[in-house]
C-alpha atoms as a PDB file:
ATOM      1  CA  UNK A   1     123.671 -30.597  54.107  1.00  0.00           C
ATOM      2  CA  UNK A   2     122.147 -29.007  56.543  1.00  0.00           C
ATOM      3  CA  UNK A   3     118.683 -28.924  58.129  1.00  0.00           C
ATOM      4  CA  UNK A   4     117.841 -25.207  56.542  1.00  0.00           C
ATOM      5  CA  UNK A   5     119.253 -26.498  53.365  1.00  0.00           C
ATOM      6  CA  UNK A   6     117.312 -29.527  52.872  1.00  0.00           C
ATOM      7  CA  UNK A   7     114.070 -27.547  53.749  1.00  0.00           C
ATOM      8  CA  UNK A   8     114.957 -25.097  51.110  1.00  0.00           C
ATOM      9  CA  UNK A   9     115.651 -27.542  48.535  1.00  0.00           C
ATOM     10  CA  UNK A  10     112.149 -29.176  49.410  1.00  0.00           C
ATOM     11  CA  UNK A  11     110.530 -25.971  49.032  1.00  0.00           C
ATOM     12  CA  UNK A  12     112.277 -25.504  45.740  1.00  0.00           C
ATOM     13  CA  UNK A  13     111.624 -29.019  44.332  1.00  0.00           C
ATOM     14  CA  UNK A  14     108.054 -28.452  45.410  1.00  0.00           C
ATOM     15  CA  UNK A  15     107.771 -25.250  43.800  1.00  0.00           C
ATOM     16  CA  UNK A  16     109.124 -26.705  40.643  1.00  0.00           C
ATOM     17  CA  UNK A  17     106.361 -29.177  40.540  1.00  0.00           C
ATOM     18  CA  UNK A  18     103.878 -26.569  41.177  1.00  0.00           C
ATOM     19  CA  UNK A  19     105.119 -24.742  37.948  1.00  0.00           C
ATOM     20  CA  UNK A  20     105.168 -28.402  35.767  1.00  0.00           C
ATOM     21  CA  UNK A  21     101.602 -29.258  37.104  1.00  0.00           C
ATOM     22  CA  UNK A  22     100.343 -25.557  36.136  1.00  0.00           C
ATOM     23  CA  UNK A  23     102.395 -25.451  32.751  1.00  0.00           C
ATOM     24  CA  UNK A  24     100.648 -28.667  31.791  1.00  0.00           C
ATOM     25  CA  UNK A  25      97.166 -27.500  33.375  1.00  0.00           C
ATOM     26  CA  UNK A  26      94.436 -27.229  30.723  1.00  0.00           C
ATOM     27  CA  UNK A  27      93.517 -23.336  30.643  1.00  0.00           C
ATOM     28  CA  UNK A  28      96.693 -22.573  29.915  1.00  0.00           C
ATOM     29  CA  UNK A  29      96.837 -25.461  26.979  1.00  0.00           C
ATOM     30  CA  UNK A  30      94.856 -23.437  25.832  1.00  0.00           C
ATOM     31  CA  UNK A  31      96.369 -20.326  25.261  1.00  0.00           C
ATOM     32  CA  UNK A  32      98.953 -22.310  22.817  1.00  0.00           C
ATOM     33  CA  UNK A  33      96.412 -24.040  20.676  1.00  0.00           C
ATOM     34  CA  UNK A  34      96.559 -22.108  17.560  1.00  0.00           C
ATOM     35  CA  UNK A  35      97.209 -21.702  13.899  1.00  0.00           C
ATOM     36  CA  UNK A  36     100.643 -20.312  14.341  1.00  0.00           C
ATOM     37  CA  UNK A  37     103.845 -22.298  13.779  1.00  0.00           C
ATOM     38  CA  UNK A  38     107.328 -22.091  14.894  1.00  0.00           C
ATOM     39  CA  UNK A  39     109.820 -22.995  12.102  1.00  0.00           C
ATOM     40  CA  UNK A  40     107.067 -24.933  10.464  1.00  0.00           C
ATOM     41  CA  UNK A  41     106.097 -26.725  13.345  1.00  0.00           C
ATOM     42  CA  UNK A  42     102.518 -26.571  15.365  1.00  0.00           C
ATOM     43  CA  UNK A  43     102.729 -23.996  18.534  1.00  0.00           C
ATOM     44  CA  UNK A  44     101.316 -26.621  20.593  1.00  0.00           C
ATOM     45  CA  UNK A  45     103.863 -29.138  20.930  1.00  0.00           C
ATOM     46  CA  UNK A  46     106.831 -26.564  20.471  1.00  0.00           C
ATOM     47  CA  UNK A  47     105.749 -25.149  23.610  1.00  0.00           C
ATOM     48  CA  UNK A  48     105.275 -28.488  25.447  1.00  0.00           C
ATOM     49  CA  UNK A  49     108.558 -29.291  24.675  1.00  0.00           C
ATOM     50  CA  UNK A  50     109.605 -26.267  25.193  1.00  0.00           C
ATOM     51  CA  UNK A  51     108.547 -26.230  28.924  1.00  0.00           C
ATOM     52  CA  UNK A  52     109.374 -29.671  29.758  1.00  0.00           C
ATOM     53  CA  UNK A  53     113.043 -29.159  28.420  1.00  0.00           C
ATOM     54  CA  UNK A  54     113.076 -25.845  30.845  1.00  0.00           C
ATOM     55  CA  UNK A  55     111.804 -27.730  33.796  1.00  0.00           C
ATOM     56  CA  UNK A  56     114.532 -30.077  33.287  1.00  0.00           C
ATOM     57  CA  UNK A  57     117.327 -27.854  32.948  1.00  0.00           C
ATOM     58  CA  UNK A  58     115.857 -25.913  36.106  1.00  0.00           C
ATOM     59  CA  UNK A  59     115.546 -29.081  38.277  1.00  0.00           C
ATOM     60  CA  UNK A  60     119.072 -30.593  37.048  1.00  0.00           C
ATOM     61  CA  UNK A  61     120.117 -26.769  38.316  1.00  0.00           C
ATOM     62  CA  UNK A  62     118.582 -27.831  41.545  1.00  0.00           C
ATOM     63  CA  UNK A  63     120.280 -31.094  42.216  1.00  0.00           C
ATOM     64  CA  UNK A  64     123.549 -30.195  41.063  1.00  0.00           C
ATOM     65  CA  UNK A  65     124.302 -27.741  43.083  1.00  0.00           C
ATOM     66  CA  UNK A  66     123.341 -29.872  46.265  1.00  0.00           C
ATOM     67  CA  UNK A  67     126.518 -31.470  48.266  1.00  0.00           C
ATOM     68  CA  UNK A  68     126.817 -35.134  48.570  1.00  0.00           C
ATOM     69  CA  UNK A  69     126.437 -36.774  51.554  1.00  0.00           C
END
């Protein structure tokens, strides 16, 4: 991997965590606290899941597609 590489990855991964830490930030909480369900469930913790399952799949995107070694 190269030196550019590595600093993009870095700026990726830290991006990534920028998006977790804001998704998970109370004022935006906030916006999914409400009466309305999804398939029966509360909003709330569909959309908790929701964006912890996308984070995953978007920083298992991220190391994947790094080279070994």
């Amino acid at each position: 991997m190269t030196r550019l590489q590595e600093h993009l990855l870095t700026q990726r991964l830290l991006a990534l965590f920028a998006a977790g830490w804001l998704l998970w930030d109370f004022p935006l909480l906030r916006l999914w606290t409400s009466d309305a369900t999804v398939f029966g469930l509360p909003l709330l913790p569909v959309a908790l899941f929701g964006a912890w399952a996308l984070l995953i799949a978007l920083l298992a995107r991220l190391m994947e597609g790094r080279p070994e070694g």
